[in-house]
C-alpha atoms as a PDB file:
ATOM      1  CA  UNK A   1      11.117 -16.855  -9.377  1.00  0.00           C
ATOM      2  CA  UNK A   2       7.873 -17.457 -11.711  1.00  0.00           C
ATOM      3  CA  UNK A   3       4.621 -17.038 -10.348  1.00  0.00           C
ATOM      4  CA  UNK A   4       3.888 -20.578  -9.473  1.00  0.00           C
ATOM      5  CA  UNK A   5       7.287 -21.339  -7.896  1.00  0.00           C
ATOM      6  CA  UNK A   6       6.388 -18.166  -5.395  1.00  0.00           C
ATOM      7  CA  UNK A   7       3.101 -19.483  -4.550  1.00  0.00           C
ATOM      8  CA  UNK A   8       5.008 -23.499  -4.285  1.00  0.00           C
ATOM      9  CA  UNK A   9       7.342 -22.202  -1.904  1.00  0.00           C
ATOM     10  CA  UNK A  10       5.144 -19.652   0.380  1.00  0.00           C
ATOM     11  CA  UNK A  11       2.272 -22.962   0.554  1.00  0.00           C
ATOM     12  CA  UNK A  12       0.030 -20.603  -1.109  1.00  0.00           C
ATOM     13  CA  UNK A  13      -3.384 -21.765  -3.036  1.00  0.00           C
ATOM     14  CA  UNK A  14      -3.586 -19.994  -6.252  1.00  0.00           C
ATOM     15  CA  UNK A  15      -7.336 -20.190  -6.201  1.00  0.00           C
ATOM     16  CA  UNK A  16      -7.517 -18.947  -2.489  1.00  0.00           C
ATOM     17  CA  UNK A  17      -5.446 -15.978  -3.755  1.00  0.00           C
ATOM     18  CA  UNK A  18      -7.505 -15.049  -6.722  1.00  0.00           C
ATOM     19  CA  UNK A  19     -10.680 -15.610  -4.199  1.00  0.00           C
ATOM     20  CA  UNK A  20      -9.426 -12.800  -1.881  1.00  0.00           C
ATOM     21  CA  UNK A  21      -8.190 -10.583  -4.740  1.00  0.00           C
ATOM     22  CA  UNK A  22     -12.042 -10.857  -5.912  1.00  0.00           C
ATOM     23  CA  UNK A  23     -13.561 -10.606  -2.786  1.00  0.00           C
ATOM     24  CA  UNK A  24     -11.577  -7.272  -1.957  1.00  0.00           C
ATOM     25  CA  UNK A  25     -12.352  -5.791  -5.732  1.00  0.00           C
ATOM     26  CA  UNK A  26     -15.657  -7.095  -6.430  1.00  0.00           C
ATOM     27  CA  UNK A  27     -15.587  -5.503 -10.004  1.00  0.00           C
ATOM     28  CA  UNK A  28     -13.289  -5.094 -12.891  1.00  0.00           C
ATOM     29  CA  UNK A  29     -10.264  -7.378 -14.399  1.00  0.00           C
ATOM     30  CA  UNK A  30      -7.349  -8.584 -11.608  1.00  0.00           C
ATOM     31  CA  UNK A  31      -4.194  -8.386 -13.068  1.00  0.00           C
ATOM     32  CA  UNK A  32      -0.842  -9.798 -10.971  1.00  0.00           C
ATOM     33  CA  UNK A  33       2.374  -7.367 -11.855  1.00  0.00           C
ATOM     34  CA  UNK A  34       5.138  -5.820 -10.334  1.00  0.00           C
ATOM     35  CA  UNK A  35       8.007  -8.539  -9.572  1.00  0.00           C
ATOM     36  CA  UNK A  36       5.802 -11.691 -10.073  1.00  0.00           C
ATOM     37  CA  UNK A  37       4.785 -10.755 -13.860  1.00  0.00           C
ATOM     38  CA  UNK A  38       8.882 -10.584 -14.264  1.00  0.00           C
ATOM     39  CA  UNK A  39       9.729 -13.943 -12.373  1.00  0.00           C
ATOM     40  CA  UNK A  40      11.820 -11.534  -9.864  1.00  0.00           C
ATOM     41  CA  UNK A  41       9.532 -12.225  -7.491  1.00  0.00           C
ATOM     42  CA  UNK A  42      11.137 -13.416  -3.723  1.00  0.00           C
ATOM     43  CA  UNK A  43       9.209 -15.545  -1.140  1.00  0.00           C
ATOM     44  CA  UNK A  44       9.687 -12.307   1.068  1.00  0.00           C
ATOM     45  CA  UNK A  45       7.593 -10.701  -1.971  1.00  0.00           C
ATOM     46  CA  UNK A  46       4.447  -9.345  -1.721  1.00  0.00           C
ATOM     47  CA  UNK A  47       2.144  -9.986  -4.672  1.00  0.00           C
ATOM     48  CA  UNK A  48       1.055  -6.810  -6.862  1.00  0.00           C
ATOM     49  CA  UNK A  49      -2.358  -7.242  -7.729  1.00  0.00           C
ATOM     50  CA  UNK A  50      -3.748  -4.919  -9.975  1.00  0.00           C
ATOM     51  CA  UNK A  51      -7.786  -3.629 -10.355  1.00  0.00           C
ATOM     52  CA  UNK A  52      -8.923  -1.546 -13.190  1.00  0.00           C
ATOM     53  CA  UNK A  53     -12.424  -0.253 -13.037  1.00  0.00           C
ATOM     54  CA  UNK A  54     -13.508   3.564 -14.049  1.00  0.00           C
ATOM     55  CA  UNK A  55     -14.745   3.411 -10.615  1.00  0.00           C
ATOM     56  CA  UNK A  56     -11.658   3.233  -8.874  1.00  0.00           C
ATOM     57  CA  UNK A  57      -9.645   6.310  -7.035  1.00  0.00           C
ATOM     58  CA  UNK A  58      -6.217   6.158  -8.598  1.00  0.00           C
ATOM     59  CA  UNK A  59      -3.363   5.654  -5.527  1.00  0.00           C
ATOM     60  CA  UNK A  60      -6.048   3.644  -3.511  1.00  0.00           C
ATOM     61  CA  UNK A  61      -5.006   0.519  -2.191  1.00  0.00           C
ATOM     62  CA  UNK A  62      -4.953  -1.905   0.277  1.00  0.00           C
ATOM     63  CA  UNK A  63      -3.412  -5.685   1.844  1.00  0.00           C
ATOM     64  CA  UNK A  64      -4.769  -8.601   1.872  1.00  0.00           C
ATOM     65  CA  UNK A  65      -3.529 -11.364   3.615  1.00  0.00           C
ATOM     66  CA  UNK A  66      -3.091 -14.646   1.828  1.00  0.00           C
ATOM     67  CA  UNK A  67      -1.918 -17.921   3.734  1.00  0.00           C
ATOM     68  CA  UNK A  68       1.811 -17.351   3.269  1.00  0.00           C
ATOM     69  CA  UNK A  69       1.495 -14.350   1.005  1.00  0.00           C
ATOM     70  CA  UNK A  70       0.937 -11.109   1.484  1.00  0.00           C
ATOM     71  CA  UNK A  71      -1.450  -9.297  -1.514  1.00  0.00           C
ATOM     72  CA  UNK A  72      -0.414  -5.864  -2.140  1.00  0.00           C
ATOM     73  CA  UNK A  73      -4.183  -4.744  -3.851  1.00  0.00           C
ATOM     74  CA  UNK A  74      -3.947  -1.480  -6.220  1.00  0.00           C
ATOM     75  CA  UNK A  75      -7.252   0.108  -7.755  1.00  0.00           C
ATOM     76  CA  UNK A  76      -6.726   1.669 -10.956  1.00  0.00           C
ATOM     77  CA  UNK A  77      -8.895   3.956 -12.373  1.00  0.00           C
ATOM     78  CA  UNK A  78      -9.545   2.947 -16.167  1.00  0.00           C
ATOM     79  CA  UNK A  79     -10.407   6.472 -17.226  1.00  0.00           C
ATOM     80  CA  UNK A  80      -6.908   8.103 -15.700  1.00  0.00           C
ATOM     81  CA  UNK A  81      -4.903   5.633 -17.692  1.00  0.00           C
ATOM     82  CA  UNK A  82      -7.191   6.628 -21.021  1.00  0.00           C
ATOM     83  CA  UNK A  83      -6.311   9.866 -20.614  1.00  0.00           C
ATOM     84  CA  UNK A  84      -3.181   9.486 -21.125  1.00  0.00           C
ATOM     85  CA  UNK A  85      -3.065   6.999 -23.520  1.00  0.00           C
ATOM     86  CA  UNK A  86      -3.080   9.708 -26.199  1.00  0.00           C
ATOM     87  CA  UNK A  87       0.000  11.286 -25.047  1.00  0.00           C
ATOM     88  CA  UNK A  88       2.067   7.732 -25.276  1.00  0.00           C
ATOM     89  CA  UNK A  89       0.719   7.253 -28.728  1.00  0.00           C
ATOM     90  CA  UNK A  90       2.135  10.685 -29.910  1.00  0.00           C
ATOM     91  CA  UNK A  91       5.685   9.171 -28.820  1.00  0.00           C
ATOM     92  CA  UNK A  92       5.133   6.793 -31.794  1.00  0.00           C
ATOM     93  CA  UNK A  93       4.862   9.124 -34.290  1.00  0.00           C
ATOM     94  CA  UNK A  94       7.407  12.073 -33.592  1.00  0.00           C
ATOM     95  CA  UNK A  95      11.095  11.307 -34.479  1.00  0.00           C
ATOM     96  CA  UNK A  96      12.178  13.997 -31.836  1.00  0.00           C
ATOM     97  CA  UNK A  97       9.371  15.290 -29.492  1.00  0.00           C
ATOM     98  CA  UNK A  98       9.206  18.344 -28.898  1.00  0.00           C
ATOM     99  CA  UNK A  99       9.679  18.354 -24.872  1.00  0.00           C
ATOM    100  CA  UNK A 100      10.628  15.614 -22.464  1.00  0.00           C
ATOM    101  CA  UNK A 101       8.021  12.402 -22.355  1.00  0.00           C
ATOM    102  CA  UNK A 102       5.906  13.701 -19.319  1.00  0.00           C
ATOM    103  CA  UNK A 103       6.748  11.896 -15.896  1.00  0.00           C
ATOM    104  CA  UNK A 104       3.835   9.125 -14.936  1.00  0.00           C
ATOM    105  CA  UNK A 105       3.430   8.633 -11.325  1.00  0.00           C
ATOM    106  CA  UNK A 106       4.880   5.773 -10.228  1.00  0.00           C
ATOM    107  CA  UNK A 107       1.381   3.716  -9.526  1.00  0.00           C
ATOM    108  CA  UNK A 108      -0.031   4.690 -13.526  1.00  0.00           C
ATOM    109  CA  UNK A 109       3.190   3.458 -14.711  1.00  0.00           C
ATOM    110  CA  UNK A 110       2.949   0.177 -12.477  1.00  0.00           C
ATOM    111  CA  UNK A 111      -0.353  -0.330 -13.864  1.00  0.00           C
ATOM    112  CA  UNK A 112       0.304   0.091 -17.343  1.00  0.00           C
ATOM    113  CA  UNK A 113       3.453  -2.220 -16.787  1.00  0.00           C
ATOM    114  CA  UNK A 114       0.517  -4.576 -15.540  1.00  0.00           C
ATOM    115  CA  UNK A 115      -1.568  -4.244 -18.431  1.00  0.00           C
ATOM    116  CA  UNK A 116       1.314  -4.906 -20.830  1.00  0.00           C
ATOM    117  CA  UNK A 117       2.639  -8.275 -19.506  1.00  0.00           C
ATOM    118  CA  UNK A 118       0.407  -8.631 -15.876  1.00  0.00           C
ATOM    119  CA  UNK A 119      -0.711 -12.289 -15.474  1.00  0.00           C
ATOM    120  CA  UNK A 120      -5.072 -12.147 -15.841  1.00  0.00           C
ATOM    121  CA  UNK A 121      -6.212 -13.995 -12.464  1.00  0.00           C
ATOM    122  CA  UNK A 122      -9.916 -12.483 -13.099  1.00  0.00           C
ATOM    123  CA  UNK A 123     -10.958 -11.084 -17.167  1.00  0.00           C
ATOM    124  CA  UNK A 124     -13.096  -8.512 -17.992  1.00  0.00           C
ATOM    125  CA  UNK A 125     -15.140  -7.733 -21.335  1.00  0.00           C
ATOM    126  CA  UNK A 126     -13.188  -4.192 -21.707  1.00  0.00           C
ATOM    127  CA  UNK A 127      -9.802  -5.414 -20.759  1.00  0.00           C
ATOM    128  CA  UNK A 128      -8.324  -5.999 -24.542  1.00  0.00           C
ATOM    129  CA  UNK A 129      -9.957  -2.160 -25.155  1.00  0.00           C
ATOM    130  CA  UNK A 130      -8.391  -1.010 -22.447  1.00  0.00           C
ATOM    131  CA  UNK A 131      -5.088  -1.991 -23.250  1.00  0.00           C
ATOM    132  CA  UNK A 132      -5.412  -0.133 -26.232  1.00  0.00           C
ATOM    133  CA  UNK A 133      -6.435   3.049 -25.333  1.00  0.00           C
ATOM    134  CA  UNK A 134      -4.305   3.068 -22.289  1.00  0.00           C
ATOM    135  CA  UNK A 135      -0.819   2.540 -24.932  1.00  0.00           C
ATOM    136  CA  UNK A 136       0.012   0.005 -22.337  1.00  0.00           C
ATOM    137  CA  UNK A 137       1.888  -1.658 -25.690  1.00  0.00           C
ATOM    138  CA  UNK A 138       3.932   1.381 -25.616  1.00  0.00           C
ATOM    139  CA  UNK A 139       5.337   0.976 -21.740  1.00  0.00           C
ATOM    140  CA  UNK A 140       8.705  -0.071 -22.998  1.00  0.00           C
ATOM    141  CA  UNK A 141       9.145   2.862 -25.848  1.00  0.00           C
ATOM    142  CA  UNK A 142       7.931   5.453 -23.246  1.00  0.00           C
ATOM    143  CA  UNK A 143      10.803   4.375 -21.032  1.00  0.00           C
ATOM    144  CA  UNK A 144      13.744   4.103 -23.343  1.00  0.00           C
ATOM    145  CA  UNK A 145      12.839   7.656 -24.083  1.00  0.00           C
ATOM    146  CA  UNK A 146      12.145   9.026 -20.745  1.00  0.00           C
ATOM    147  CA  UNK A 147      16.335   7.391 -20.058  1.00  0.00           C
ATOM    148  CA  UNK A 148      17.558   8.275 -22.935  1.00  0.00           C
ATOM    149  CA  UNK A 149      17.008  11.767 -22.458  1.00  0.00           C
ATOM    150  CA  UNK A 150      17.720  11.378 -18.214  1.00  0.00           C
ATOM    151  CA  UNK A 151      21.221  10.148 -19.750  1.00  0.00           C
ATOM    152  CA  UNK A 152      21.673  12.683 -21.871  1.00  0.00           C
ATOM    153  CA  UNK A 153      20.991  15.284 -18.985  1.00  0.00           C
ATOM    154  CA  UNK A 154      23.092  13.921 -16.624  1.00  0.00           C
ATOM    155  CA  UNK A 155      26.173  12.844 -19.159  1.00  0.00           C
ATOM    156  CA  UNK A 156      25.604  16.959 -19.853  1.00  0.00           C
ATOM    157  CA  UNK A 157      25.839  17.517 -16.321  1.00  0.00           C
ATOM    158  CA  UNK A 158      28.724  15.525 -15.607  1.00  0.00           C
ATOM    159  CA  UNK A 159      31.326  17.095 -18.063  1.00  0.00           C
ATOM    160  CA  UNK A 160      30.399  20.719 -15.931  1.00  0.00           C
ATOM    161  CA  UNK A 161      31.247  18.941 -12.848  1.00  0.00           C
ATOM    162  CA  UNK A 162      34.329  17.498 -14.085  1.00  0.00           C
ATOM    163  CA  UNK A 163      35.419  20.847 -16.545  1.00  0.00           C
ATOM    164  CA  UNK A 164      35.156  22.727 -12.363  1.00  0.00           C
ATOM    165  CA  UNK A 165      37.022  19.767 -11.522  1.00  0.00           C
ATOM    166  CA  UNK A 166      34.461  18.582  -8.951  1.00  0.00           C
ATOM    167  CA  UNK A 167      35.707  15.128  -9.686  1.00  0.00           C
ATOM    168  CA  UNK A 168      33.399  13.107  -6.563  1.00  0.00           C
ATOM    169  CA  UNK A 169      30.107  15.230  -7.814  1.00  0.00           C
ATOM    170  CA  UNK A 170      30.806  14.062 -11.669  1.00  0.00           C
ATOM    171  CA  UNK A 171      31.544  10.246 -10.368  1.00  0.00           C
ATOM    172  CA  UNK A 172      27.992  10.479  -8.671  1.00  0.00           C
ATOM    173  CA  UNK A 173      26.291  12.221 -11.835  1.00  0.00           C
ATOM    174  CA  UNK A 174      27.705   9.883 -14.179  1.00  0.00           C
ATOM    175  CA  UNK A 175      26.650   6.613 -12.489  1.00  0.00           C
ATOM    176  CA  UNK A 176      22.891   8.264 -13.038  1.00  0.00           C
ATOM    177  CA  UNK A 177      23.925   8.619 -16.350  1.00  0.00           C
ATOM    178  CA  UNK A 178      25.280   5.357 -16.745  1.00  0.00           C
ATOM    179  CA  UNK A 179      22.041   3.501 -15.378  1.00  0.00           C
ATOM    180  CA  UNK A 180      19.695   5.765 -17.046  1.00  0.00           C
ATOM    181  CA  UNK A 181      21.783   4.173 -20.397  1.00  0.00           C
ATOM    182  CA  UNK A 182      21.081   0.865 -19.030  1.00  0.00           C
ATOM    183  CA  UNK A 183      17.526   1.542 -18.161  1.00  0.00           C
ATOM    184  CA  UNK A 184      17.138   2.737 -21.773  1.00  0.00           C
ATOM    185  CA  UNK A 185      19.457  -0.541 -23.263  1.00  0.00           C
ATOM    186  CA  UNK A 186      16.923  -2.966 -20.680  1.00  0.00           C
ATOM    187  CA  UNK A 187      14.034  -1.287 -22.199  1.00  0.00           C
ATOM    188  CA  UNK A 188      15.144  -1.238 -25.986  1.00  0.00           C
ATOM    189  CA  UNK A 189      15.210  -5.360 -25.633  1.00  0.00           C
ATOM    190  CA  UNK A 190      11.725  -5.304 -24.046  1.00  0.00           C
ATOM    191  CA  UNK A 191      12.964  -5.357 -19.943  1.00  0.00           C
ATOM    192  CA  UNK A 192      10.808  -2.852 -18.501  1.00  0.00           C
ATOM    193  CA  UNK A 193       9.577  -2.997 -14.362  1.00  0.00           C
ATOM    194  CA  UNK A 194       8.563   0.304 -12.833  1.00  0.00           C
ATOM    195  CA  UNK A 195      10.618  -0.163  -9.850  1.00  0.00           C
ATOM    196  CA  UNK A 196      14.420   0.391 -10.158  1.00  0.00           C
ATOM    197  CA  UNK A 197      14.960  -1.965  -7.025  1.00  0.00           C
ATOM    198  CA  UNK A 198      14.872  -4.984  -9.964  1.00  0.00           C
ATOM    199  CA  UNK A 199      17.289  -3.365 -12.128  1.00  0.00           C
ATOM    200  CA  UNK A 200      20.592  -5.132 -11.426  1.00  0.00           C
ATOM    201  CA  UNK A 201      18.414  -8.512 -11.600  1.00  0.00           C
ATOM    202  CA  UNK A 202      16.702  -7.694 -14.960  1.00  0.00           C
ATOM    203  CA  UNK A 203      20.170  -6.291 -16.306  1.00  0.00           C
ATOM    204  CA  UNK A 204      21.908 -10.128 -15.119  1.00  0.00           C
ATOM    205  CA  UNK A 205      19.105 -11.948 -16.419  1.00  0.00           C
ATOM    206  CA  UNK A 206      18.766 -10.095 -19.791  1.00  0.00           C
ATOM    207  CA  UNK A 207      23.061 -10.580 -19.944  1.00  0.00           C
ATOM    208  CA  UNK A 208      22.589 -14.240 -19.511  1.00  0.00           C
ATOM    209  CA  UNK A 209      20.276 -14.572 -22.691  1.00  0.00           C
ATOM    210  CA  UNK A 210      22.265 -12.834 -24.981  1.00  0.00           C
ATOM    211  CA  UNK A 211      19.307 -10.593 -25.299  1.00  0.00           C
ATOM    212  CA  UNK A 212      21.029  -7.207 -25.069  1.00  0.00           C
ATOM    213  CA  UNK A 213      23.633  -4.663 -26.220  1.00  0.00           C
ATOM    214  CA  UNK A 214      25.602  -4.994 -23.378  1.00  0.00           C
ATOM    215  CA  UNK A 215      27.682  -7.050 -21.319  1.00  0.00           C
ATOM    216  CA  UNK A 216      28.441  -7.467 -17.715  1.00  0.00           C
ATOM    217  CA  UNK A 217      31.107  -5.783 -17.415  1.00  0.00           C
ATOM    218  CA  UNK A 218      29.137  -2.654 -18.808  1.00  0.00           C
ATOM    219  CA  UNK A 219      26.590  -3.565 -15.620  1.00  0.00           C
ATOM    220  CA  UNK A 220      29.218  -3.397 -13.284  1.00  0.00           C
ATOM    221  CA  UNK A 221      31.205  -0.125 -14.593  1.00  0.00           C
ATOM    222  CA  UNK A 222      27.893   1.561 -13.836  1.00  0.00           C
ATOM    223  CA  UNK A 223      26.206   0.242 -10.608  1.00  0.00           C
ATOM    224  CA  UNK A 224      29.786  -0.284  -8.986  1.00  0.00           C
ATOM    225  CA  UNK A 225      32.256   1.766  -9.700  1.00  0.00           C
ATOM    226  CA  UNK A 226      36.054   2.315  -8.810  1.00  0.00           C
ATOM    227  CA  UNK A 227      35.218   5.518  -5.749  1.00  0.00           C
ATOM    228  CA  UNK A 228      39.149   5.222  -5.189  1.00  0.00           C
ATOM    229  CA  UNK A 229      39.705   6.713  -8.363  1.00  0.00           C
ATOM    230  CA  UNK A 230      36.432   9.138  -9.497  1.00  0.00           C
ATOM    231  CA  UNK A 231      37.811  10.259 -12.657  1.00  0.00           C
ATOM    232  CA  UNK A 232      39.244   6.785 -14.015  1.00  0.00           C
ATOM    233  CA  UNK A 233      35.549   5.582 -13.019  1.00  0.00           C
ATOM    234  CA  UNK A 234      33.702   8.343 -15.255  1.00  0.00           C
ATOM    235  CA  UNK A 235      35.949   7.733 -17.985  1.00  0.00           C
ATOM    236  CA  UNK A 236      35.291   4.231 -18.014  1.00  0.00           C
ATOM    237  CA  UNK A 237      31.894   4.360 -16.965  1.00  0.00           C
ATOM    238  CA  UNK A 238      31.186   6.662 -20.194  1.00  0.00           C
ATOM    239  CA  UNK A 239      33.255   5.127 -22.950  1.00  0.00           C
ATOM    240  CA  UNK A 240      31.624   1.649 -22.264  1.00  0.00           C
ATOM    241  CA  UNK A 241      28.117   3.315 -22.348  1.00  0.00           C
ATOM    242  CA  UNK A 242      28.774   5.058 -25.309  1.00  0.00           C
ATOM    243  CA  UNK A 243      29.530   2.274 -27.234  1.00  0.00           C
ATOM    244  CA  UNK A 244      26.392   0.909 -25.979  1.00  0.00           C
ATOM    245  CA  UNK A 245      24.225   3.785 -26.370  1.00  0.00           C
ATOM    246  CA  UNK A 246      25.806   3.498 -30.609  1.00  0.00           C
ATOM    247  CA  UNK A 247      24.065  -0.299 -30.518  1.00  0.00           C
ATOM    248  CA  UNK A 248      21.224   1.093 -29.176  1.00  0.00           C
ATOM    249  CA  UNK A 249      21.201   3.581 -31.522  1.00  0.00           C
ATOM    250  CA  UNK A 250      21.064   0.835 -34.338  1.00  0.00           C
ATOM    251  CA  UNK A 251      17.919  -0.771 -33.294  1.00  0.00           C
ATOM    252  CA  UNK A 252      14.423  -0.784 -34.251  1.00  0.00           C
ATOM    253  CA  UNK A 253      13.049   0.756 -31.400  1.00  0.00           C
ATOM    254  CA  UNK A 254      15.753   3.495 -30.408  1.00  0.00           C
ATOM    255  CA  UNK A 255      16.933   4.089 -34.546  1.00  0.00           C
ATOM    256  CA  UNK A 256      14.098   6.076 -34.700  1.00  0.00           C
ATOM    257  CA  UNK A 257      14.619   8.743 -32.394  1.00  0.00           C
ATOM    258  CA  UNK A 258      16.676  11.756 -32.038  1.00  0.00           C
ATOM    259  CA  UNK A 259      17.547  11.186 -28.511  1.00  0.00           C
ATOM    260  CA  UNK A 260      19.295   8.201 -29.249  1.00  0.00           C
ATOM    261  CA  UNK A 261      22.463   9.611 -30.858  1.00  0.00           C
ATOM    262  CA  UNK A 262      22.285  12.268 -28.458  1.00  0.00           C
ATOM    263  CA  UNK A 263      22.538  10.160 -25.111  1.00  0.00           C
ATOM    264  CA  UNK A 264      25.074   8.448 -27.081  1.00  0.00           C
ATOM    265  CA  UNK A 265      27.000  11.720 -28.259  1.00  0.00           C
ATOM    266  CA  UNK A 266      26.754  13.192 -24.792  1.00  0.00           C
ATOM    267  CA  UNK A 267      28.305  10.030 -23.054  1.00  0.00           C
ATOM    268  CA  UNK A 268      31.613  10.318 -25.848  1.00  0.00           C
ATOM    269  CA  UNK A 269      31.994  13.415 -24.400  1.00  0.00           C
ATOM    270  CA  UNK A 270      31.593  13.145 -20.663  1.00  0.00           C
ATOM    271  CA  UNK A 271      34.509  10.592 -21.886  1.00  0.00           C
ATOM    272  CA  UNK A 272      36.775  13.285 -23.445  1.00  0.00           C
ATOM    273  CA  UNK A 273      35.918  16.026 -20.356  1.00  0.00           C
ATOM    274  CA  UNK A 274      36.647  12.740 -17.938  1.00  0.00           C
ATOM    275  CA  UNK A 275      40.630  11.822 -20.147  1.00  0.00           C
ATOM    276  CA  UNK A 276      41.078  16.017 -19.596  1.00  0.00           C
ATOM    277  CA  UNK A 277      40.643  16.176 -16.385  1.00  0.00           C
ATOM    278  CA  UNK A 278      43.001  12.879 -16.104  1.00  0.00           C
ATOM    279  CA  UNK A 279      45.660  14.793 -17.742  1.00  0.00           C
ATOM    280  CA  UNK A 280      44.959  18.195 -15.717  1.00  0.00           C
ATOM    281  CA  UNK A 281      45.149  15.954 -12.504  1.00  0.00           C
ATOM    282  CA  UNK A 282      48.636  14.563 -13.865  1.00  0.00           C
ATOM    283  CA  UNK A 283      50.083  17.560 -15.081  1.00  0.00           C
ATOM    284  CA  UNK A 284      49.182  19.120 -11.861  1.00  0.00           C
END
């Protein structure tokens, strides 16, 4: 639900919120992310609240308790996320980097997920500059590439697993696959949140306004697949990704990258290893 639905139905006071946000973070801009900057957001939810300040120790944080809410308080060190602001601007401007986009921590990449689409409850002078030198613009790019190539690993992985007919391990390896192509599809149309709880919901909501490459079905192939039958689930699992993955392919963010037509090759083949081993367990 949108912010202001949340703090309807948990009786909250938005300006009793942002009061104990500032009180608790004294300095810098407040930003609210996580699930309430997506509208996923549950009255169970806490509320993200985000602090940047080049004072802050990155990882601290703390609750707050708001009447009806509970205000999950993260300090962000400004200077952390500057550092590596440089390294998500070199994704820009490489057609096929030379390693594997690095892995952020979990809190930097909640805080740049902030900075890109947060909701400002207190402003700061440096925010905008921040923004900018952090490549918080870039959140969505960085993750399409960090799945495509997860997919590609794991599609890679899969066809082993299947070729040693180790049909249960490949079923269990492909569904990463599969929802590392869907994190990379989500991403691609601009759906990006750091935790992978709020996939299935961003997947049915992005479905739902026509706003991506793939359909529900493709959803369900992936997150719930057929476990009586691990081999018919792989192969259908990969041939409706790769057909996705070709889309993706075809777009303005993914076209220009490498790693696109080779998350999408990989999956066309986990789909040929996954129709052998059909006909091996046939034949057999």
């Amino acid at each position: 639900m949108k912010l202001d639905e949340l703090l309807e139905e948990t009786a909250t006071d938005a300006f009793e919120l942002a009061a104990l946000a500032a009180a608790a973070a004294p300095d810098g801009a407040l930003l609210i992310g996580g699930s309430a900057a997506d509208a996923l957001a549950t009255p169970h939810s806490d509320i993200d609240v985000f602090c940047f300040t080049d004072d802050a120790s990155d990882a601290a944080s703390t609750f707050v308790q708001a009447p009806g809410v509970t205000v999950h308080l993260h300090f962000v060190s400004g200077a952390s996320l500057r550092e590596s602001g440089d390294a998500l601007r070199a994704l820009a401007t490489s057609r096929s980097p030379s390693v594997v986009p690095p892995a952020l921590p979990y809190e930097h990449l909640a805080a740049l997920h902030a900075l890109d689409r947060g909701i400002v409850l207190r402003d700061d002078a440096g925010l905008d500059v921040l923004r900018t030198a952090a490549g918080s613009d870039l959140t969505s790019l960085y993750v399409m590439l960090r799945s495509l190539y997860a997919c590609r690993a794991f599609a890679s992985d899969a066809v082993g697993m299947l070729e040693a007919d180790a049909h249960w391990a490949a079923l269990s390896v492909a569904r990463r696959a599969g929802e590392s192509a869907l994190d990379a599809a989500l991403a691609a149309a601009g759906y990006v949140n750091p935790n992978p709880k709020w996939r299935a919901s961003l997947a049915v909501i992005s479905v739902l306004r026509g706003e991506v490459s793939f359909s529900a079905d493709d959803v369900r192939l992936t997150l719930f697949p057929d476990a009586s039958d691990p081999v018919g689930a792989v192969r259908a699992l990969a041939a409706s990704w790769a057909g996705v993955m070709t889309k993706v392919e075809d777009g303005a963010l993914a076209g220009a990258y490498d790693v696109a037509g080779e998350a999408s090759a990989a999956l066309s083949l986990l789909r040929d290893a996954a129709e052998r081993a059909s006909e091996r367990s046939d034949g057999g």
